[in-house]
Protein backbone atom coordinates (compact mmCIF):
# COMPACT_ATOMS: atom_id res chain seq x y z
CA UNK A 1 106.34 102.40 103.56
CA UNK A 2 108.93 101.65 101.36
CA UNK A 3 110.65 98.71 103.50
CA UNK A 4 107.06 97.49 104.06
CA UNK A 5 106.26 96.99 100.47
CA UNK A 6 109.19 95.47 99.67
CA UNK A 7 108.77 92.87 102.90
CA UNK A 8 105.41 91.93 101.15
CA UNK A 9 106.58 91.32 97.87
CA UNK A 10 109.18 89.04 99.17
CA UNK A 11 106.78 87.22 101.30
CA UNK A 12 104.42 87.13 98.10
CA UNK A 13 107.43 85.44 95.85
CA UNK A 14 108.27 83.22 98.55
CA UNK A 15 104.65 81.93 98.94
CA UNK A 16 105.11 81.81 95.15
CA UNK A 17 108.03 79.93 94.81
CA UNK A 18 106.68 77.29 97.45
CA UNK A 19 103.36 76.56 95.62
CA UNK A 20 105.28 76.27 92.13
CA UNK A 21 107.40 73.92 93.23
CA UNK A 22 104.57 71.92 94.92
CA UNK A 23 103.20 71.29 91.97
CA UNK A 24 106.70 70.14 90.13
CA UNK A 25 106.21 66.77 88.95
CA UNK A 26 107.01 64.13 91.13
CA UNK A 27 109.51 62.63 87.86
CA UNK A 28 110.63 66.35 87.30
CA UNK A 29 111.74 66.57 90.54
CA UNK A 30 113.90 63.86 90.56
CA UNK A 31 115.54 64.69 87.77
CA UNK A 32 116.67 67.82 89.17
CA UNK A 33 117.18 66.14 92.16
CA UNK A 34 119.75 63.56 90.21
CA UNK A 35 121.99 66.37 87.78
CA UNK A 36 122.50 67.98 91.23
CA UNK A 37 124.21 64.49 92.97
CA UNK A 38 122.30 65.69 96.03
CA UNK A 39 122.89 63.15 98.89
CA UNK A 40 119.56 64.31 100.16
CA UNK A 41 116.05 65.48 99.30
CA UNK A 42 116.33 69.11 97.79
CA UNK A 43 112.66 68.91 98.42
CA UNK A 44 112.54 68.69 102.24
CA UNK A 45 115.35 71.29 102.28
CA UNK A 46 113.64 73.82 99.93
CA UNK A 47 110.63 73.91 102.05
CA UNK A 48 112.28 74.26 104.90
CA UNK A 49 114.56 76.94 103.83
CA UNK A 50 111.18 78.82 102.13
CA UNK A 51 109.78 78.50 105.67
CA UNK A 52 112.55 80.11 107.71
CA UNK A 53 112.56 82.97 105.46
CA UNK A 54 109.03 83.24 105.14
CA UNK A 55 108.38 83.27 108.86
CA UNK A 56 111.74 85.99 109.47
CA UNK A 57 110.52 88.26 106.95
CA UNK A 58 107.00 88.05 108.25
CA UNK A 59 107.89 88.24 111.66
CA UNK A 60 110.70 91.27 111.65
CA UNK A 61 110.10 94.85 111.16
CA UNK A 62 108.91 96.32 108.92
CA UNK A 63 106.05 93.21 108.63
CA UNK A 64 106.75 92.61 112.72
CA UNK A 65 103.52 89.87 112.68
CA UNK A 66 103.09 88.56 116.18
CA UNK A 67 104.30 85.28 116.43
CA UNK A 68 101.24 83.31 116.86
CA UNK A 69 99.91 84.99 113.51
CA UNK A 70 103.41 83.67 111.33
CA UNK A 71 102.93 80.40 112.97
CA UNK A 72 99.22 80.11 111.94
CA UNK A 73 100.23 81.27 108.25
CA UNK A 74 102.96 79.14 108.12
CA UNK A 75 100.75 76.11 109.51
CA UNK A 76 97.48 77.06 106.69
CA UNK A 77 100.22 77.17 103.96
CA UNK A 78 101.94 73.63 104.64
CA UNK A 79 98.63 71.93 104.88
CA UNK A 80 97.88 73.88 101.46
CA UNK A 81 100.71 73.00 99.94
CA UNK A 82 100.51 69.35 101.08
CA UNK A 83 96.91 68.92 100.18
CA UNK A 84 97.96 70.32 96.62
CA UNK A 85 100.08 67.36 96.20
CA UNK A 86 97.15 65.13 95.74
CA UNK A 87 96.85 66.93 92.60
CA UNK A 88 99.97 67.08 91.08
CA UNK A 89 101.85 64.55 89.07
CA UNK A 90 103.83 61.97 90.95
CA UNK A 91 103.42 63.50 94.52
CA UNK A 92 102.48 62.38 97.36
CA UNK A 93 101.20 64.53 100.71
CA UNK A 94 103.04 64.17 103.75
CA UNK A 95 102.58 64.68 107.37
CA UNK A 96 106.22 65.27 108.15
CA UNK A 97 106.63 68.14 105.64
CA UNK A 98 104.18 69.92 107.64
CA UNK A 99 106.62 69.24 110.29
CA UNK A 100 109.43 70.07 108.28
CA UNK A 101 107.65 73.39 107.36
CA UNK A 102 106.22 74.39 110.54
CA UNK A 103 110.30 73.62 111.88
CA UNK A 104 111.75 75.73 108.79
CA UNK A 105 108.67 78.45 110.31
CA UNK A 106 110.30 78.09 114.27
CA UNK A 107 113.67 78.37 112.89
CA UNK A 108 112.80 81.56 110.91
CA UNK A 109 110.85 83.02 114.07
CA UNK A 110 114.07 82.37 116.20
CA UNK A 111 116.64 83.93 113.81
CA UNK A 112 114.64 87.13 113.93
CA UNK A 113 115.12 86.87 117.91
CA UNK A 114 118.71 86.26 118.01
CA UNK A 115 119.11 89.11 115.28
CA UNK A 116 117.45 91.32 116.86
CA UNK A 117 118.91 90.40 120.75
CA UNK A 118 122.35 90.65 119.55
CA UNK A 119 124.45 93.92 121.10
CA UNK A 120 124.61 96.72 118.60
CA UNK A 121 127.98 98.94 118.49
CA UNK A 122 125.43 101.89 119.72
CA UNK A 123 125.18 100.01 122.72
CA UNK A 124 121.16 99.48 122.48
C-alpha cells in the first residue's frame, strides 16, 4: 500500500511537472534553454524523458497498468499538453511532440520489460 502510494504521487508530480512546463513561456524557455549552451532542445528532451518515466512507473509494480492503458494515458496527455500550447505565451503545438512523447511512453514501457526480464542472483 505503501509502494503504491508512493508510485502515484510520483506519477502525479510527473504529470505535474509536464503541464508546468507546457505552459513556460515560449521567451522563458529559451532563455533557459541559452544559460544552459544546450546544443539541442531541452524541450523535446524533457518531454521525452517525463514520458519514459511516466509510462515505467505506471506500467511496473506496484501501479503494473496494462500496457494498452499507459499508452492511452500517455497518448490523452501529449495531445493535452500540446493543445495547451495554443494558450500559452510564445508556443506553438506540435504533431511531432506527440511523437516524441508517445516514443519517451514506448521507451518507458520497454525499460520496465528489460528490468524486469533480466536474471536475478535467486535464479527467478
Amino acid at each position: 500500500m505503501k509502494n503504491h502510494r508512493f508510485a502515484q504521487g510520483l506519477l502525479l508530480l510527473q504529470v505535474l511537472l509536464l503541464f508546468v512546463g507546457t505552459q513556460m513561456p515560449g521567451a522563458l524557455r529559451a532563455e533557459l534553454e541559452a544559460s544552459m549552451h544546450s546544443p539541442w532542445s531541452l524541450s523535446s528532451w524533457a518531454h521525452f524523458v517525463i514520458f519514459v518515466g511516466m509510462a515505467a512507473v505506471a506500467y511496473a509494480r506496484p501501479m503494473a497498468w496494462p500496457w494498452h492503458r499507459v499508452l492511452l494515458a500517455a497518448l490523452f496527455l501529449a495531445l493535452v499538453s500540446e493543445a495547451l500550447q495554443f494558450f500559452a505565451t510564445d508556443r506553438h503545438p506540435r504533431w511531432l511532440d506527440v511523437g516524441i512523447d508517445m516514443a519517451g511512453a514506448v521507451v518507458g514501457l520497454g525499460l520496465v520489460v528489460l528490468w524486469e526480464a533480466r536474471p536475478r542472483a535467486d535464479g527467478r
